[in-house]
N, C-alpha and C. Protein backbone atom coordinates (compact mmCIF):
# COMPACT_ATOMS: atom_id res chain seq x y z
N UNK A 1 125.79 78.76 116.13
CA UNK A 1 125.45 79.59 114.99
C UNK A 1 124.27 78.97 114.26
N UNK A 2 123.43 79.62 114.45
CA UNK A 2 121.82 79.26 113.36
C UNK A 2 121.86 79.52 111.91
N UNK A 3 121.45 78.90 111.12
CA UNK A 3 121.44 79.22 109.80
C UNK A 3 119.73 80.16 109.57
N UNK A 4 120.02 81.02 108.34
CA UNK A 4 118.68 81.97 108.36
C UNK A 4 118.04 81.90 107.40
N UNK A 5 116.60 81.32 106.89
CA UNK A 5 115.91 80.89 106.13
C UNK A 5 116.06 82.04 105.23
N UNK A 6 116.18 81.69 103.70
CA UNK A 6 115.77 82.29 102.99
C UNK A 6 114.42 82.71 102.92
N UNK A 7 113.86 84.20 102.53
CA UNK A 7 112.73 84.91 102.54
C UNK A 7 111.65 83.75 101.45
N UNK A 8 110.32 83.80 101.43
CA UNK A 8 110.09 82.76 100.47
C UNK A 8 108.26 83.80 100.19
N UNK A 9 108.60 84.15 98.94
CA UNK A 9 107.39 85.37 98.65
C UNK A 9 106.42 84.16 97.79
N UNK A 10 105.02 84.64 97.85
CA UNK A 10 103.72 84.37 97.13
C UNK A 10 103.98 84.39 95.91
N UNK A 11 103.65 83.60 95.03
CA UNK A 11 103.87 83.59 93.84
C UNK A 11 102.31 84.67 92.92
N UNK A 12 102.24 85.20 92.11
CA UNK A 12 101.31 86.36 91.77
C UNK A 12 100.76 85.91 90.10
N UNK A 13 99.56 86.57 89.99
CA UNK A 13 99.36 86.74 88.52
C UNK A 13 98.68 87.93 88.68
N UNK A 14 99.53 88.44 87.51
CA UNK A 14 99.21 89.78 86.83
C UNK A 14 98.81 90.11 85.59
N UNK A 15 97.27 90.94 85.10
CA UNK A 15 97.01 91.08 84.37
C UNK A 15 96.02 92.55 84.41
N UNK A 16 95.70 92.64 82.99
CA UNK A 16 95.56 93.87 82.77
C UNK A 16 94.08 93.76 83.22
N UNK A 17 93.86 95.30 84.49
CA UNK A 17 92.41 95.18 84.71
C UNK A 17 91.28 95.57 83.88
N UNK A 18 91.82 96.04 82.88
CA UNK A 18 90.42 96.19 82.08
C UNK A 18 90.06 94.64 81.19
N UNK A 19 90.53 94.80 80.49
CA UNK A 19 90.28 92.88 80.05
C UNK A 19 90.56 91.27 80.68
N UNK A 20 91.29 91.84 81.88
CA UNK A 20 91.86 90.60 82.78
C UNK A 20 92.70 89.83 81.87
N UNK A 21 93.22 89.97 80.76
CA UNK A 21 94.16 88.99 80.11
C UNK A 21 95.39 88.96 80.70
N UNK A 22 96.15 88.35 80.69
CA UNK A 22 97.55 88.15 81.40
C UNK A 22 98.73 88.55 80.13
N UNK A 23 99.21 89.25 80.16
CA UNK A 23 100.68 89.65 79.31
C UNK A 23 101.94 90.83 79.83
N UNK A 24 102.64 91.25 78.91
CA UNK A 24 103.39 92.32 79.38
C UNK A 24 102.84 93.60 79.98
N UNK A 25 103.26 93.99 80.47
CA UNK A 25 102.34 95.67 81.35
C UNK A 25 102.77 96.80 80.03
N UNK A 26 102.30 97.83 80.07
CA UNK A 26 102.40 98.96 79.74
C UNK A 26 103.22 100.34 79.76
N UNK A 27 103.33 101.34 80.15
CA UNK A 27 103.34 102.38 80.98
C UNK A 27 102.27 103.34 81.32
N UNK A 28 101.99 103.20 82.33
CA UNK A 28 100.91 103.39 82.89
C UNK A 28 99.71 103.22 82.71
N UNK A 29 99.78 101.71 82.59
CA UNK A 29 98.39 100.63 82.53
C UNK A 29 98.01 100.76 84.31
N UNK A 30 96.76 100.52 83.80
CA UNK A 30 95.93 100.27 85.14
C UNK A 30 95.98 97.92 85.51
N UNK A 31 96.86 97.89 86.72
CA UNK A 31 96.94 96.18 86.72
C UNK A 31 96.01 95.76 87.78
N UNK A 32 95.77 94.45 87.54
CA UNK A 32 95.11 93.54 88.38
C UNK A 32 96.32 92.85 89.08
N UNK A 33 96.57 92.29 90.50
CA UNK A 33 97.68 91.51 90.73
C UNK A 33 96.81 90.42 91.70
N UNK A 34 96.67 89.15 91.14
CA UNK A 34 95.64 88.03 91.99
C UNK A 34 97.11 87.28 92.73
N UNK A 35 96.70 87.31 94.14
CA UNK A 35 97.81 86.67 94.67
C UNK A 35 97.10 86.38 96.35
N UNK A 36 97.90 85.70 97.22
CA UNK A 36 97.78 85.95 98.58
C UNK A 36 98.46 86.53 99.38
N UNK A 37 97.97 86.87 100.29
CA UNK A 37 98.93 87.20 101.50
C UNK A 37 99.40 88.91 101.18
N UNK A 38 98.85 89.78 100.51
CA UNK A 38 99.47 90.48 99.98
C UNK A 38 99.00 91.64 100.39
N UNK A 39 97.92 91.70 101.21
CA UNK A 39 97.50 93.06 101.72
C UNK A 39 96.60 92.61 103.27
N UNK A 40 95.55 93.57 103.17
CA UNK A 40 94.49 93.05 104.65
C UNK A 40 93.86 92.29 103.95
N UNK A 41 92.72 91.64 104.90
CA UNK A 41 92.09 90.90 104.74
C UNK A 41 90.36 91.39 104.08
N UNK A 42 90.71 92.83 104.61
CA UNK A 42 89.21 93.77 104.33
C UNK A 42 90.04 94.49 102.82
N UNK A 43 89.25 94.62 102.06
CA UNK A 43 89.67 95.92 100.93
C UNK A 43 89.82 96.95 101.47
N UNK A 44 90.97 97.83 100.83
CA UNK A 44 91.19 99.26 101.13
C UNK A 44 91.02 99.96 100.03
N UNK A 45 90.37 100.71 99.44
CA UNK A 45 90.52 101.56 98.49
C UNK A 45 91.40 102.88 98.61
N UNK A 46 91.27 103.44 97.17
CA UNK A 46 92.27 104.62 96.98
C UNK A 46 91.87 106.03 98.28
N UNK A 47 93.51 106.78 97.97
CA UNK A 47 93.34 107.56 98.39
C UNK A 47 94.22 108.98 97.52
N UNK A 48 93.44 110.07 97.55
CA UNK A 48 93.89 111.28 96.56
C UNK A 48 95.13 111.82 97.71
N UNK A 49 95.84 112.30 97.96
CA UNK A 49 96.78 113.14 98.57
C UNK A 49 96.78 114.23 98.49
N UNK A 50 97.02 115.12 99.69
CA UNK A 50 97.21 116.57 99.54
C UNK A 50 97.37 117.23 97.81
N UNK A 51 98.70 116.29 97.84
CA UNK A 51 99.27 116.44 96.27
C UNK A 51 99.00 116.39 95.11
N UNK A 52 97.46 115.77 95.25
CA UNK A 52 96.65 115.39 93.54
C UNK A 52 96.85 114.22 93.42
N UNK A 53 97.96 113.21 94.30
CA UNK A 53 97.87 112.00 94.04
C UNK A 53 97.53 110.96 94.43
N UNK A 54 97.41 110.16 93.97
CA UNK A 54 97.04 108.82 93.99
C UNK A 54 98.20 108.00 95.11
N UNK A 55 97.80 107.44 96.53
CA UNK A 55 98.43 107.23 97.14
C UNK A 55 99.30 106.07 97.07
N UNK A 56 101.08 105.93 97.20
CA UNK A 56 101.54 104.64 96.89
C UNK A 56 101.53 103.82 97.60
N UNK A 57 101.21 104.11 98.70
CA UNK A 57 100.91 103.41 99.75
C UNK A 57 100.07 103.51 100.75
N UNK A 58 99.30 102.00 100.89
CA UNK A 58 98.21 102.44 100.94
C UNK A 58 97.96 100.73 102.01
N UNK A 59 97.61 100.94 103.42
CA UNK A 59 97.12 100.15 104.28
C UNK A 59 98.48 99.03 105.08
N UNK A 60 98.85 99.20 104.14
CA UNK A 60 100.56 98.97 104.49
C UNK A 60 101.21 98.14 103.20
N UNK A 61 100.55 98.57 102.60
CA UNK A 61 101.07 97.93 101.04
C UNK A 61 101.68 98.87 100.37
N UNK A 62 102.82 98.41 99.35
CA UNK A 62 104.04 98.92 98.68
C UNK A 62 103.92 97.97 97.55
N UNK A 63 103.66 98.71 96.07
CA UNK A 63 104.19 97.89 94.82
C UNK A 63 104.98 98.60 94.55
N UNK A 64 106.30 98.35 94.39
CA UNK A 64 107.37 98.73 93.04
C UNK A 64 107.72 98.01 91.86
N UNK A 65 108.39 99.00 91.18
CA UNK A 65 108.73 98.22 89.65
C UNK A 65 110.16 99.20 89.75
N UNK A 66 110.77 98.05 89.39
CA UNK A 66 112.51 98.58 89.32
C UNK A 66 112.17 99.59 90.59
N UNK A 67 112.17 99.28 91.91
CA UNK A 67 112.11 100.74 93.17
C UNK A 67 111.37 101.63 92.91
N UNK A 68 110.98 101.91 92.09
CA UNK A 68 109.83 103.12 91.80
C UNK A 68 108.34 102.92 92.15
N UNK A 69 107.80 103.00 93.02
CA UNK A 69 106.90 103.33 93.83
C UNK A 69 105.30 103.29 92.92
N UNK A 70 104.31 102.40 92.74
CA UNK A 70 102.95 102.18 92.10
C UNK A 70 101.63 103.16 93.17
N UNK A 71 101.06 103.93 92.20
CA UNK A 71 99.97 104.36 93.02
C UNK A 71 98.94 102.87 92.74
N UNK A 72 98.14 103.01 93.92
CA UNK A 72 97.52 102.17 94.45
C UNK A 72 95.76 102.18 94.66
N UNK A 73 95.29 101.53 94.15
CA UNK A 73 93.64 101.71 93.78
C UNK A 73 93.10 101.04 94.61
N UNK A 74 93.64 100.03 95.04
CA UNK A 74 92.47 98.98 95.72
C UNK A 74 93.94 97.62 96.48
N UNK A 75 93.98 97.56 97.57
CA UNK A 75 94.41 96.52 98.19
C UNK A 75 93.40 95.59 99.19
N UNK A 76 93.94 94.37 98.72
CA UNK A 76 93.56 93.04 100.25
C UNK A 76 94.05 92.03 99.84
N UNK A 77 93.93 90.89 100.73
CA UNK A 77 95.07 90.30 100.70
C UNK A 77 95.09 89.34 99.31
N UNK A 78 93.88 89.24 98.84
CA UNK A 78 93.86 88.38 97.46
C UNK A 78 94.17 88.93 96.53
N UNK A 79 94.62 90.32 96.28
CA UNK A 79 93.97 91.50 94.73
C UNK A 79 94.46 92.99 95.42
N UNK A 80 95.51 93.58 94.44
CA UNK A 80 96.00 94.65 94.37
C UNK A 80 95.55 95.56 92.86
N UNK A 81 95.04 96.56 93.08
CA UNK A 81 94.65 97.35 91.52
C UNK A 81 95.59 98.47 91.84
N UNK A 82 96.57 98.36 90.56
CA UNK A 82 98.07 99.16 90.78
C UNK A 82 97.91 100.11 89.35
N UNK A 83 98.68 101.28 89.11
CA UNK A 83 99.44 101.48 88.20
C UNK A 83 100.73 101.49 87.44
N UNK A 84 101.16 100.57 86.90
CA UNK A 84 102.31 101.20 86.30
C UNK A 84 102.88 101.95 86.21
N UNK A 85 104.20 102.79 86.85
CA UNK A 85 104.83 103.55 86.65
C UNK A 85 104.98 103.96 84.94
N UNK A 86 104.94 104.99 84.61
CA UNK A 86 105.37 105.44 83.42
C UNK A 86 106.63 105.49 82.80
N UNK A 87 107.60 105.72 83.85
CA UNK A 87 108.75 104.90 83.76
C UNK A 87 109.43 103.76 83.17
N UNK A 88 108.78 102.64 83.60
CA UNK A 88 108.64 101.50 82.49
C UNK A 88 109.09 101.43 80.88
N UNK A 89 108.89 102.45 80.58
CA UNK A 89 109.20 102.29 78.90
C UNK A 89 110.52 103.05 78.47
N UNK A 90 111.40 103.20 80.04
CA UNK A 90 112.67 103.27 79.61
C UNK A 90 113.24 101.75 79.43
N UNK A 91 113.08 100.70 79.48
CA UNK A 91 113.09 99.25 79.94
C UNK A 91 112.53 98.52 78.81
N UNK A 92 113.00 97.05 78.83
CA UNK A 92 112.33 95.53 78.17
C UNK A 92 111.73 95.12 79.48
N UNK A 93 111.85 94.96 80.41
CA UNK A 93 111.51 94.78 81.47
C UNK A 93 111.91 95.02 82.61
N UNK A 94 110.98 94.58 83.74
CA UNK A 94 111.01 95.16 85.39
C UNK A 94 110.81 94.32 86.02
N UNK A 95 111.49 94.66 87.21
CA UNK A 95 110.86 93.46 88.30
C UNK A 95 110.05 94.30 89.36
N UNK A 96 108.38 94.00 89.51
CA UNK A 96 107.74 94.13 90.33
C UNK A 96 107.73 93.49 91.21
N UNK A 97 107.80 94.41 93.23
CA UNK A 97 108.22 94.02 94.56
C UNK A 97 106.17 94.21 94.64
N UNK A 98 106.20 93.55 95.77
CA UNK A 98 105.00 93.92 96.67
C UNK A 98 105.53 93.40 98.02
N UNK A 99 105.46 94.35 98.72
CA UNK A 99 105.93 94.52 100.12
C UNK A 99 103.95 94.58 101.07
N UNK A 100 104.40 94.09 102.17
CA UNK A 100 102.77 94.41 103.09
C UNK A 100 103.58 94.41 104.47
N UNK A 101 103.45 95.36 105.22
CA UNK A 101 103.42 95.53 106.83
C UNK A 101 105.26 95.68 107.06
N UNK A 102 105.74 96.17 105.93
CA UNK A 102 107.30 96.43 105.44
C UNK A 102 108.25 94.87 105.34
N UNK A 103 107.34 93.90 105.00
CA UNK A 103 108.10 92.46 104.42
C UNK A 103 107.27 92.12 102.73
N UNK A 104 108.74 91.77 102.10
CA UNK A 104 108.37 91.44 100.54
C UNK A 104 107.72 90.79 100.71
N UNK A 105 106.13 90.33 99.66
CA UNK A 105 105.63 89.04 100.23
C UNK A 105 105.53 88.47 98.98
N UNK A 106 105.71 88.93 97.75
CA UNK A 106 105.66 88.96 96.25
C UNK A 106 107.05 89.37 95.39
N UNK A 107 107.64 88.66 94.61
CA UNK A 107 107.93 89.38 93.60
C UNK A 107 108.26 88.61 92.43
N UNK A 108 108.18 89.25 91.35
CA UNK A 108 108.27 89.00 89.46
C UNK A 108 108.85 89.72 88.70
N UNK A 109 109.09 89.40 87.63
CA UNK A 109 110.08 89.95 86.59
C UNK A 109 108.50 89.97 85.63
N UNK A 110 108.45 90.85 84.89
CA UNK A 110 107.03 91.36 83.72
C UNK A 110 107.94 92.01 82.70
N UNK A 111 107.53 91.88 81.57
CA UNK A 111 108.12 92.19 80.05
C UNK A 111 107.11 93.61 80.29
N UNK A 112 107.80 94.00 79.36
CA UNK A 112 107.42 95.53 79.26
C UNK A 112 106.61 96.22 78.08
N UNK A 113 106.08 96.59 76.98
CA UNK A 113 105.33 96.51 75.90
C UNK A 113 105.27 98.07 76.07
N UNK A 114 104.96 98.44 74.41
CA UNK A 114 104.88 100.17 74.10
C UNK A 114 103.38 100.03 74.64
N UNK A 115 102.45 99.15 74.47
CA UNK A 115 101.41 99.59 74.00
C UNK A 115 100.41 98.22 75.00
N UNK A 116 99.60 98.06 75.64
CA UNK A 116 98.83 96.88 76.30
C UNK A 116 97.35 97.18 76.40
N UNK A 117 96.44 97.24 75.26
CA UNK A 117 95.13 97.64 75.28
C UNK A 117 94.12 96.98 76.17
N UNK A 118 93.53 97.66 76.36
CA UNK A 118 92.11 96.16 76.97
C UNK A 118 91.18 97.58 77.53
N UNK A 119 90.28 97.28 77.33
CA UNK A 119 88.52 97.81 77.45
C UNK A 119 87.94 97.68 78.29
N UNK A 120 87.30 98.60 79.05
CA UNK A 120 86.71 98.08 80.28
C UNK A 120 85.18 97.61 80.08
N UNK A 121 84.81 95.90 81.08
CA UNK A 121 83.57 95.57 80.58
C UNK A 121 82.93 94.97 81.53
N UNK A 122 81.43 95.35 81.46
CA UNK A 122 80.61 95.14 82.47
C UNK A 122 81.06 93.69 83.44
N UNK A 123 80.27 93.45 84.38
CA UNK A 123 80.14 92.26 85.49
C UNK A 123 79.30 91.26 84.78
N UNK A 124 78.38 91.81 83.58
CA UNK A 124 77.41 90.80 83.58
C UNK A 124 77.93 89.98 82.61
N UNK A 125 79.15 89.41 82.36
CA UNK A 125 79.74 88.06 81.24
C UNK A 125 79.31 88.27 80.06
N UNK A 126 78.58 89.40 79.76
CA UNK A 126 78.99 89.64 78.15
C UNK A 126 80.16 90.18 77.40
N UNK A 127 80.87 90.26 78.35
CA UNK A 127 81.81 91.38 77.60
C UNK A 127 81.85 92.17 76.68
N UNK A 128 80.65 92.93 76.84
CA UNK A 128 80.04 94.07 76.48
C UNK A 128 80.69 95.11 77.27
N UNK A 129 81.71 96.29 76.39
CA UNK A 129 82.03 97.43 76.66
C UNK A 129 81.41 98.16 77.84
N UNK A 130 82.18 98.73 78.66
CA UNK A 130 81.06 100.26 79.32
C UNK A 130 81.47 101.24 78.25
N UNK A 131 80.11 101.41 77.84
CA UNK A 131 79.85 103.02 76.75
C UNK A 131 78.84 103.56 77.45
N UNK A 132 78.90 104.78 77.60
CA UNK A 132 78.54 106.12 78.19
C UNK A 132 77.77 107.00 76.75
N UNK A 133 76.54 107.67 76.79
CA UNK A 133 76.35 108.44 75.75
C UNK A 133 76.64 109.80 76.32
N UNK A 134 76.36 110.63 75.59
CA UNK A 134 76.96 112.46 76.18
C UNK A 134 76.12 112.36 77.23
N UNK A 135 75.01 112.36 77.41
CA UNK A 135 74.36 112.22 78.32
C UNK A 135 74.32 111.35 79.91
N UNK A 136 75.65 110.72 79.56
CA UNK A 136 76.18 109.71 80.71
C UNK A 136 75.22 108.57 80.76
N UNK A 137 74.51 108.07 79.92
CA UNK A 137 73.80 106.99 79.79
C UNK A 137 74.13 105.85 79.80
N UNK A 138 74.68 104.91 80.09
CA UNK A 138 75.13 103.64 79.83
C UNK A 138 74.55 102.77 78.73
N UNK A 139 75.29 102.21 77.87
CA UNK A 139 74.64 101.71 76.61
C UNK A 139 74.59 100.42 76.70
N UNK A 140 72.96 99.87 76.61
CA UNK A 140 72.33 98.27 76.61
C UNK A 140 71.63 97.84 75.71
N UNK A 141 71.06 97.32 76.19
CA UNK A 141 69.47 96.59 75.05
C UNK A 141 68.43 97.76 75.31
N UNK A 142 68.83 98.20 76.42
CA UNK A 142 67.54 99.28 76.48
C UNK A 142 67.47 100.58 76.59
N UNK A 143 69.00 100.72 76.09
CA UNK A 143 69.41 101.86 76.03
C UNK A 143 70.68 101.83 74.44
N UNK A 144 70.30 101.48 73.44
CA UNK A 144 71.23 100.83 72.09
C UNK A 144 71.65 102.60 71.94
N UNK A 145 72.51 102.36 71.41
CA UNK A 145 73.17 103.74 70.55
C UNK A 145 72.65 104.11 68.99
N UNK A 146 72.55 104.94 68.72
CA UNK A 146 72.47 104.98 67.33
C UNK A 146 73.61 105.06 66.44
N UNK A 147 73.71 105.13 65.34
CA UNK A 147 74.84 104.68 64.04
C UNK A 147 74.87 106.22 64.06
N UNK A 148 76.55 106.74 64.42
CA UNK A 148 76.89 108.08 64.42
C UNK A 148 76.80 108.63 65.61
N UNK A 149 76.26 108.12 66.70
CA UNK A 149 76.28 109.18 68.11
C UNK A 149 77.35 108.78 68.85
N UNK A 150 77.77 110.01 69.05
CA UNK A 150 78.65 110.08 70.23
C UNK A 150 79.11 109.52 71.88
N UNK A 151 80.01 108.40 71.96
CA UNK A 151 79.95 107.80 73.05
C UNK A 151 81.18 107.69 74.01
N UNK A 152 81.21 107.48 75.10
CA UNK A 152 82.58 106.98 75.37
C UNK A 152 83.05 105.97 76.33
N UNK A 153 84.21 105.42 76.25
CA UNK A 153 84.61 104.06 76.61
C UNK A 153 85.62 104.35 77.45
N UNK A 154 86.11 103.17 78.11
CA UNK A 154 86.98 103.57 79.35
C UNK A 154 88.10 102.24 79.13
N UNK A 155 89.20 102.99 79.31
CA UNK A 155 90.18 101.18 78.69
C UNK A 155 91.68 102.21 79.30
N UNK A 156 92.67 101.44 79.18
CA UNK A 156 94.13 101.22 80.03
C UNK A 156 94.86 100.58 79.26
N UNK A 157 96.18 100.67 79.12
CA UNK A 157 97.04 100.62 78.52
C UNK A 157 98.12 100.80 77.07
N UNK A 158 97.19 102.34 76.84
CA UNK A 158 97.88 102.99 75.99
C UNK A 158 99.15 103.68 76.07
N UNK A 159 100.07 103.15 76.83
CA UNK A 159 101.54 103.60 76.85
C UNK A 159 101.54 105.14 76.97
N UNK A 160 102.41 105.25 76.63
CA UNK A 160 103.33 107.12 76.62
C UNK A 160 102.47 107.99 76.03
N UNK A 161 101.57 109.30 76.49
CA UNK A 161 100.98 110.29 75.89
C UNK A 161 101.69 111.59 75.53
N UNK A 162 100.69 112.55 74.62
CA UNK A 162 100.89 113.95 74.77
C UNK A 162 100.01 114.12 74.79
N UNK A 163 100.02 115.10 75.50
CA UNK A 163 101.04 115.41 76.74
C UNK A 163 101.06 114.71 77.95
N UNK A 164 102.35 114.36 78.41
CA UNK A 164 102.88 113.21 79.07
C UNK A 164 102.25 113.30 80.21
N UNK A 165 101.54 111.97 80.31
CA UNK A 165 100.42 111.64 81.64
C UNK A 165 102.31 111.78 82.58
N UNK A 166 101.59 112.16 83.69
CA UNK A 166 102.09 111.53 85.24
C UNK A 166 101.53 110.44 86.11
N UNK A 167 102.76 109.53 86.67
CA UNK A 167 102.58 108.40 87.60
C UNK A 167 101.62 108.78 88.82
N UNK A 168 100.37 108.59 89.15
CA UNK A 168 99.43 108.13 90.00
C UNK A 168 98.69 110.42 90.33
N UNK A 169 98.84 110.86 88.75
CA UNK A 169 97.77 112.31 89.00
C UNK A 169 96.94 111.86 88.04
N UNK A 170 95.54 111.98 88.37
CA UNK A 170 94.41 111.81 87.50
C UNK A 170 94.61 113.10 86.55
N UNK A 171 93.95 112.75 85.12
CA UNK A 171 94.42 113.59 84.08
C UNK A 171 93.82 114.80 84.21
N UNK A 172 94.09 115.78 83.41
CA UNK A 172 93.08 117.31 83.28
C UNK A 172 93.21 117.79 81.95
N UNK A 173 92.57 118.46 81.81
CA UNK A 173 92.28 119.10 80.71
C UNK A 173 93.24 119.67 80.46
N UNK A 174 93.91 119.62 79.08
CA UNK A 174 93.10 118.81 77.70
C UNK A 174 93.62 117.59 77.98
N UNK A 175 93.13 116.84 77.62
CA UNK A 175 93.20 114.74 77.67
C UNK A 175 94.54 114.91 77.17
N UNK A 176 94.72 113.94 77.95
CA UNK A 176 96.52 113.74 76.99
C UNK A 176 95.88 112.45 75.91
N UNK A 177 96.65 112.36 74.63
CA UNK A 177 96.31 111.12 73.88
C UNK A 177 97.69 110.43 73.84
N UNK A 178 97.39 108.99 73.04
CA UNK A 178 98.24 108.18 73.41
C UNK A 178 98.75 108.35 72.01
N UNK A 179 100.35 108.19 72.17
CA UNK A 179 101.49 108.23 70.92
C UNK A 179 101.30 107.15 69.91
N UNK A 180 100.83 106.06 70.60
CA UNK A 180 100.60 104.80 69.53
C UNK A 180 99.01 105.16 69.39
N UNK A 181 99.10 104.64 67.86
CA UNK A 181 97.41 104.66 67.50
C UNK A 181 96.51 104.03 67.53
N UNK A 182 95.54 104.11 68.26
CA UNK A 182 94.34 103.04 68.84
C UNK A 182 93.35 102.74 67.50
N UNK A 183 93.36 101.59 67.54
CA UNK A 183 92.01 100.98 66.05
C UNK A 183 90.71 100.03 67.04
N UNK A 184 89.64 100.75 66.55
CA UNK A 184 88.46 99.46 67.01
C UNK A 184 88.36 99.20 65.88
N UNK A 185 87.61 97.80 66.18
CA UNK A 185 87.10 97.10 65.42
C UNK A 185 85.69 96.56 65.59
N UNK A 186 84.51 96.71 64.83
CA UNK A 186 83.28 96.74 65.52
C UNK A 186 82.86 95.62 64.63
N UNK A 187 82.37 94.08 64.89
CA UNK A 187 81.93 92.87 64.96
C UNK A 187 80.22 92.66 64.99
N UNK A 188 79.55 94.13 65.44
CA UNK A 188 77.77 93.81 65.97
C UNK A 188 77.78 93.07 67.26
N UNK A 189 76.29 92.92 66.91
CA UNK A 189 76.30 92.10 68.18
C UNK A 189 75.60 92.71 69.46
């Protein structure tokens, strides 16, 4: 009689992909998951489905949270870009699986939060916002905004909307907004 090794998964860090900070997830935050072993070796990006959705699986990768199934943005074996189930905020917390080639190779317990903000911001280490003018302009030094014009920003983890986003369908018209209330705060600069 052989004895049978316990399974022994990658240990992970998870954080929110728009600011990369590390804390509790959301419902239906967009995540970063830095780990190994956890997908291919090439990136796979998303895929839309017959269905409008966002595929949960995707190259042979599987994230769940509490069994419920993560649409999937981007896998390889270093870096998974997941969503949060919306689900989530029946919960204090979840335990997120990552499965690859149908073996766990990951898993964690993550606190759960109404609300997990973060902003999405350029490559170039300023952490300078992406702002968009109506015109789809991207806003720089050489392209500044004016005081009063109209712009817009791209950020993840505003929890529960109305009208209630769905797990891994890109939104439609009219925008759903988020139940908790978002504040900037503008510094210059």
């Amino acid at each position: 009689f052989g004895l049978q090794a316990a399974a022994q998964t990658n240990a992970v860090t998870v954080v929110n992909s728009a600011s990369f900070e590390p804390g509790p997830v959301a419902p239906g935050q967009l995540i970063t998951i830095f780990g190994s072993g956890m997908g291919p070796p090439n990136g796979q990006s998303t895929q839309i489905g017959p269905d409008g959705k966002i595929a949960d699986t995707l190259a042979g990768v599987i994230v769940t949270f509490d069994g419920e199934r993560a649409p999937l943005f981007f896998v390889r074996a270093d870096q998974i870009n997941a969503q949060v189930p919306y689900s989530v905020s029946k919960t204090s917390g979840t335990r997120m699986e990552i499965s690859y080639q149908g073996r766990t190779v990951a898993s964690t317990s993550l606190s759960i939060a109404e609300t997990q903000y973060g902003i999405f911001t350029g490559a170039d280490g300023t952490k300078r916002a992406i702002a968009v003018d109506t015109g789809g302009r991207l806003n720089n030094p050489n392209n500044p905004f004016a005081p009063g014009q109209v712009f817009t920003m791209y950020g993840t983890g505003e929890g529960q909307t109305d009208p209630e986003a769905q797990t891994g369908r890109p939104v439609t018209l009219p925008l759903p907004l988020p139940r908790t209330p978002l504040r900037f705060w503008y510094y210059g600069g």
